[in-house]
C-alpha atoms as a PDB file:
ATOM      1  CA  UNK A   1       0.000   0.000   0.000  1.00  0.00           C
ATOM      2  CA  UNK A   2       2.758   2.368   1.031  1.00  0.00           C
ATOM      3  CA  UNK A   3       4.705   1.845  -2.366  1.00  0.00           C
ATOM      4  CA  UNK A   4       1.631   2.277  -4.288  1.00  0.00           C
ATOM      5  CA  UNK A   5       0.935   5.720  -2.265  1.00  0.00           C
ATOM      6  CA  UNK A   6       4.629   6.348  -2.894  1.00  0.00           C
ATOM      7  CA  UNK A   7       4.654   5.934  -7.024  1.00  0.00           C
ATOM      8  CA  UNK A   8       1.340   7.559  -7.422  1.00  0.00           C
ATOM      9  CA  UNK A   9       2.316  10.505  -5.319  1.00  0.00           C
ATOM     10  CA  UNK A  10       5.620  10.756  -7.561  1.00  0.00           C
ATOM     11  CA  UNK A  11       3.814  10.432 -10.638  1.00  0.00           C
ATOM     12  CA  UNK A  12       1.121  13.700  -9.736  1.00  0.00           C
ATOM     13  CA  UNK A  13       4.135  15.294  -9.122  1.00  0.00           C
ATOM     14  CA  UNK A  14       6.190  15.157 -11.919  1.00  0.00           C
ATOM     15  CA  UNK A  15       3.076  15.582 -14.125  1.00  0.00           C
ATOM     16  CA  UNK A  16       2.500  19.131 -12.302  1.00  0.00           C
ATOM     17  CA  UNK A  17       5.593  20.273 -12.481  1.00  0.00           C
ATOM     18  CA  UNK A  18       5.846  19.210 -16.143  1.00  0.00           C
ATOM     19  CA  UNK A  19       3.083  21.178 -16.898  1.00  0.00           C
ATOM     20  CA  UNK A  20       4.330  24.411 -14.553  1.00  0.00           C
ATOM     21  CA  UNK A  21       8.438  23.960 -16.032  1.00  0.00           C
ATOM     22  CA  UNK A  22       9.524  26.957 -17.811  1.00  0.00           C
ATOM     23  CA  UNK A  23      11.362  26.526 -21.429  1.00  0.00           C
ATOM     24  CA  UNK A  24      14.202  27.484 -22.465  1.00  0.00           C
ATOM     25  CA  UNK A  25      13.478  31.219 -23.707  1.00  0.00           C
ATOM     26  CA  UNK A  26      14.366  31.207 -27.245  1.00  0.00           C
ATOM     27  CA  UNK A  27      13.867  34.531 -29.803  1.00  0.00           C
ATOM     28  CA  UNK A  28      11.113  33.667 -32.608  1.00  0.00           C
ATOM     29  CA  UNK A  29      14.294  33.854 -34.981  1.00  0.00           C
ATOM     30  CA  UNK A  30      16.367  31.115 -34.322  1.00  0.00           C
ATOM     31  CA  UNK A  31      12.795  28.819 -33.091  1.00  0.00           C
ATOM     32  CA  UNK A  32      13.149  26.877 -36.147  1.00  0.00           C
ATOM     33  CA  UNK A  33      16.897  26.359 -36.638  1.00  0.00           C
ATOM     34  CA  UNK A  34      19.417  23.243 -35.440  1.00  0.00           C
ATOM     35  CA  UNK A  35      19.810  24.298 -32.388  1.00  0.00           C
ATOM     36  CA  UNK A  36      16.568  24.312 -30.819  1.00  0.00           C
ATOM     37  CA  UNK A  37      15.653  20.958 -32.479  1.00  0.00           C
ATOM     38  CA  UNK A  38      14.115  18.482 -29.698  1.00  0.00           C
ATOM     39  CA  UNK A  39      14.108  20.967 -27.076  1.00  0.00           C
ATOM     40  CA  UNK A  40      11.693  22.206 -24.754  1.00  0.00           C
ATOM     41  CA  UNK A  41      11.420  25.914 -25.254  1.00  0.00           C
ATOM     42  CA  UNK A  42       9.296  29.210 -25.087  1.00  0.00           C
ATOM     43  CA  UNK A  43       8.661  31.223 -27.998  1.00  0.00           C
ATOM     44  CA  UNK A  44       6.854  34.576 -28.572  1.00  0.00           C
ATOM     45  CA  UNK A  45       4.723  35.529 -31.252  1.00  0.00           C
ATOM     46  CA  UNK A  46       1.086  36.012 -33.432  1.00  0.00           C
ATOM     47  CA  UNK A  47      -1.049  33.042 -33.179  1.00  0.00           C
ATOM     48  CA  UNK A  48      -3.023  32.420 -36.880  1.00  0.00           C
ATOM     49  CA  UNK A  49      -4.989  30.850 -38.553  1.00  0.00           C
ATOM     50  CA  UNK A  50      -3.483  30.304 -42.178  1.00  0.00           C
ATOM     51  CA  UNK A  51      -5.229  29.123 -44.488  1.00  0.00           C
ATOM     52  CA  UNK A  52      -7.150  26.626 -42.143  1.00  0.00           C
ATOM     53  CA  UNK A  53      -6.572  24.291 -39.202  1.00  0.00           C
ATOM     54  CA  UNK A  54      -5.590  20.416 -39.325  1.00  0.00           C
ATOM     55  CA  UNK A  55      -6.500  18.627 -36.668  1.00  0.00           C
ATOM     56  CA  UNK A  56      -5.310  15.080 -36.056  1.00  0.00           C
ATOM     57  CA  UNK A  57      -3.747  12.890 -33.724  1.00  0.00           C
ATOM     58  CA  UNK A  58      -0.734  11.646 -35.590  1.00  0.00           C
ATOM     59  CA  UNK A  59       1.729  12.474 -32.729  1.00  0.00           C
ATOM     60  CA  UNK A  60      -0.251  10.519 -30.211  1.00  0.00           C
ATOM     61  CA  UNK A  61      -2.938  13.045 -28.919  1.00  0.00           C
ATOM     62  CA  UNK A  62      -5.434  14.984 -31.010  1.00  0.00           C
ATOM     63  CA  UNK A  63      -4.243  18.377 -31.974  1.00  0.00           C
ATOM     64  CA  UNK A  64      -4.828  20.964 -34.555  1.00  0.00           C
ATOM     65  CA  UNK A  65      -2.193  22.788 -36.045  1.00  0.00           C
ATOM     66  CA  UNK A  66      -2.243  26.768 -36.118  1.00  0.00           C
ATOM     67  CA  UNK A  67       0.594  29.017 -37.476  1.00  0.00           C
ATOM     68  CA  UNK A  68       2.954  31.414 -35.129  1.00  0.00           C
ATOM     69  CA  UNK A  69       3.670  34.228 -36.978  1.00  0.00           C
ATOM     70  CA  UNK A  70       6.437  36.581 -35.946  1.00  0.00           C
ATOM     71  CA  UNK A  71       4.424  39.925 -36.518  1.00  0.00           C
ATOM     72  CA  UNK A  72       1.695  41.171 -38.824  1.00  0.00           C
ATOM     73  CA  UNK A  73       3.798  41.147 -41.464  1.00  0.00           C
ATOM     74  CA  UNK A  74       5.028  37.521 -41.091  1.00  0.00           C
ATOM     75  CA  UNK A  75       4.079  35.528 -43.927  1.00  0.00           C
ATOM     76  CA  UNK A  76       5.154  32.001 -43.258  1.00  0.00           C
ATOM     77  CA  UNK A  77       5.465  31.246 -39.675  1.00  0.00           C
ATOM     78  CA  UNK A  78       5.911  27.659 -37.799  1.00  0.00           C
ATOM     79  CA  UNK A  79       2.822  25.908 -37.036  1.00  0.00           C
ATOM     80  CA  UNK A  80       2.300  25.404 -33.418  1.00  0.00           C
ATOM     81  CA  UNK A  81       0.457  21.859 -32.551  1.00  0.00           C
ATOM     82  CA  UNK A  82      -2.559  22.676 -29.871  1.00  0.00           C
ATOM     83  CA  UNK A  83      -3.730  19.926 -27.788  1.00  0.00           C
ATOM     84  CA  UNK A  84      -8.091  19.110 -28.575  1.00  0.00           C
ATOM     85  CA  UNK A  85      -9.512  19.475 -25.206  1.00  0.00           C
ATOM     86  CA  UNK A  86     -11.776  21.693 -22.868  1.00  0.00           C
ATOM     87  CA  UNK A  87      -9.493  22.786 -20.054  1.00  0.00           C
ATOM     88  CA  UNK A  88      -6.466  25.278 -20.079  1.00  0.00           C
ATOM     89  CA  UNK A  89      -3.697  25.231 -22.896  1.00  0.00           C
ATOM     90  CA  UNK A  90      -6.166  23.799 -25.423  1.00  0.00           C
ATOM     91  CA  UNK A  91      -8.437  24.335 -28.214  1.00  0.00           C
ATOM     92  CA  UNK A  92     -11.884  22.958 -28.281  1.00  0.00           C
ATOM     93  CA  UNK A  93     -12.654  20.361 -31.073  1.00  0.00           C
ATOM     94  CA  UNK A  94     -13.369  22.304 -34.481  1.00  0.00           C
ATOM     95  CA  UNK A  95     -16.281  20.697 -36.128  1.00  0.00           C
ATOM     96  CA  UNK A  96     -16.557  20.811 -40.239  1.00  0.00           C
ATOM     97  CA  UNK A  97     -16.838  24.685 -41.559  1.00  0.00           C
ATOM     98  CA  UNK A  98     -15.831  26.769 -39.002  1.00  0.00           C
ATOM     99  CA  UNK A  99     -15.115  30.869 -39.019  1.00  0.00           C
ATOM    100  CA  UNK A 100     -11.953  31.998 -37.311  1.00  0.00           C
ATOM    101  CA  UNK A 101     -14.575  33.316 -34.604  1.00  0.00           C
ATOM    102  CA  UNK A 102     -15.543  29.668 -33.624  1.00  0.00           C
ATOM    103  CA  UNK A 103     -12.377  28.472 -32.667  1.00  0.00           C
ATOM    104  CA  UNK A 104     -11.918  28.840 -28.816  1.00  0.00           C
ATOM    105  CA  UNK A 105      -8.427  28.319 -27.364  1.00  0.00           C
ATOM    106  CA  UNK A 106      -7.487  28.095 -23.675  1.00  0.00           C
ATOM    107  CA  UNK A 107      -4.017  30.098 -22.560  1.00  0.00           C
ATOM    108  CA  UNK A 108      -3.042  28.438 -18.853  1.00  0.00           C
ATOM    109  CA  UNK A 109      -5.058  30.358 -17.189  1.00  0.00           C
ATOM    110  CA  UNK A 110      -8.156  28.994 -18.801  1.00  0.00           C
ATOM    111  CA  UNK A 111      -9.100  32.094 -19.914  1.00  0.00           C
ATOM    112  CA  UNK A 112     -10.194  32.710 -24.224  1.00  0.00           C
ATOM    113  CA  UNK A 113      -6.965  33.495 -26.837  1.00  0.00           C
ATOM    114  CA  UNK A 114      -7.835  35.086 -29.559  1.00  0.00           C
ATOM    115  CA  UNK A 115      -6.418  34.297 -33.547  1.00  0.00           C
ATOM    116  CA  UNK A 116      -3.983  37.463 -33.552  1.00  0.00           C
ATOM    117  CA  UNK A 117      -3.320  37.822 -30.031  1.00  0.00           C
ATOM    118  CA  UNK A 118       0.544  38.013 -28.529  1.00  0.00           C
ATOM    119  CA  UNK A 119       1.423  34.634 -27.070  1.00  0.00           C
ATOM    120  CA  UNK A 120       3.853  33.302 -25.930  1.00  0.00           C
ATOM    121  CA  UNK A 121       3.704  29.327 -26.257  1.00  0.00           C
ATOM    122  CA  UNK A 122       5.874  26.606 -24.471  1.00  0.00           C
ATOM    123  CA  UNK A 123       6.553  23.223 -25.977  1.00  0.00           C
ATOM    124  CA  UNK A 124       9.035  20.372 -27.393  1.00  0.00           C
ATOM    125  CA  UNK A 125      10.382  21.815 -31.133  1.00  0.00           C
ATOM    126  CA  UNK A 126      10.974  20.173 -34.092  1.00  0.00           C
ATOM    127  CA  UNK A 127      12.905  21.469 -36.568  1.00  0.00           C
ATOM    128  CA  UNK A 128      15.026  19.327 -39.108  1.00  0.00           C
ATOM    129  CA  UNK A 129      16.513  20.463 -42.468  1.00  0.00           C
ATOM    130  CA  UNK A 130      16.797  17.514 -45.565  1.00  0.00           C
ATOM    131  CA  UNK A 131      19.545  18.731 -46.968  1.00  0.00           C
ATOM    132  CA  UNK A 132      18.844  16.031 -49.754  1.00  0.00           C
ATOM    133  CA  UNK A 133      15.265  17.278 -50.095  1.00  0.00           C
ATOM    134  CA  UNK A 134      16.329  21.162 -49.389  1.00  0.00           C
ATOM    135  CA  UNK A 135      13.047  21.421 -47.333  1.00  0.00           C
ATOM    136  CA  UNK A 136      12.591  22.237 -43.391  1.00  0.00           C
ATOM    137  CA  UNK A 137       9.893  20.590 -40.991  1.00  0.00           C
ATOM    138  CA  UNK A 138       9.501  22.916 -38.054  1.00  0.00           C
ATOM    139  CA  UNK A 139       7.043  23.007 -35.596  1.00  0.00           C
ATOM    140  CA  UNK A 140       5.954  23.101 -31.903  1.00  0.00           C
ATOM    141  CA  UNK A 141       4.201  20.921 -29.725  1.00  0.00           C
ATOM    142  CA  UNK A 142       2.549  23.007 -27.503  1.00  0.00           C
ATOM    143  CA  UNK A 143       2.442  22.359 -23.535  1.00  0.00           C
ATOM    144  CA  UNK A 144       1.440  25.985 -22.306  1.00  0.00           C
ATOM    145  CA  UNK A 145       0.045  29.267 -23.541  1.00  0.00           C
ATOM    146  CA  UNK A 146       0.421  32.825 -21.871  1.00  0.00           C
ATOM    147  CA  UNK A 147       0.079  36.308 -22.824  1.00  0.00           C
END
């Protein structure tokens, strides 16, 4: 009984402070270059929607893809992978058509983010270049979003 208490005490633990660690600050710059590959960062910036969302759960959870744009006049961005859910640092599920207006994300608080607000998202990055291919993959799976 006491080892049972003991690993399920250890696991609420870790999974708190997992969810409270900070990233390592990182400038929206260099988010996508060799460096920051596999780590666990935070990253400032516009959060979009370009074009339309993709939602799926490829990476082992269900989560729809939005773009994090540098500035209003940012015209690629990195997409930034948003966990499906109804609680803080999530988006609720987007059913068929959808205007921008209907898509409600969480920030950590639990409080509404807007498409086009500041935010400033924490996560694991990916970001690989094929040299072979000459094409980048770069994006971020997103643990927590401020303002």
């Amino acid at each position: 009984m006491k080892k049972t208490l003991l690993v399920t005490m250890t696991v609420i633990s870790l999974t708190f402070s997992a969810c409270n660690s900070k990233g390592e600050r990182v400038e929206y710059s260099s988010a996508c270059s060799d460096a920051s590959n596999k780590k666990y960062i935070e990253v400032e910036g516009l959060l979009k929607n370009k074009g339309g969302v993709l939602c799926s759960n490829t990476s082992g959870r269900m989560e729809c893809g939005f773009r994090l744009m540098k500035d209003g006049s940012d015209t690629e961005g990195f997409t930034a992978d948003i966990a499906v859910g109804s609680s803080a640092n999530t988006v609720e599920k987007i059913e068929g058509s959808f205007k921008p207006e209907d898509i409600k994300i969480r920030d950590n608080s639990g409080e509404f983010v807007k498409l086009g607000d500041k935010v400033r998202l924490t996560g694991t990055m990916t970001a690989v270049k094929d040299p072979v291919l000459a094409a980048s993959v770069c994006y971020l799976k997103v643990d927590r979003i401020e303002r």
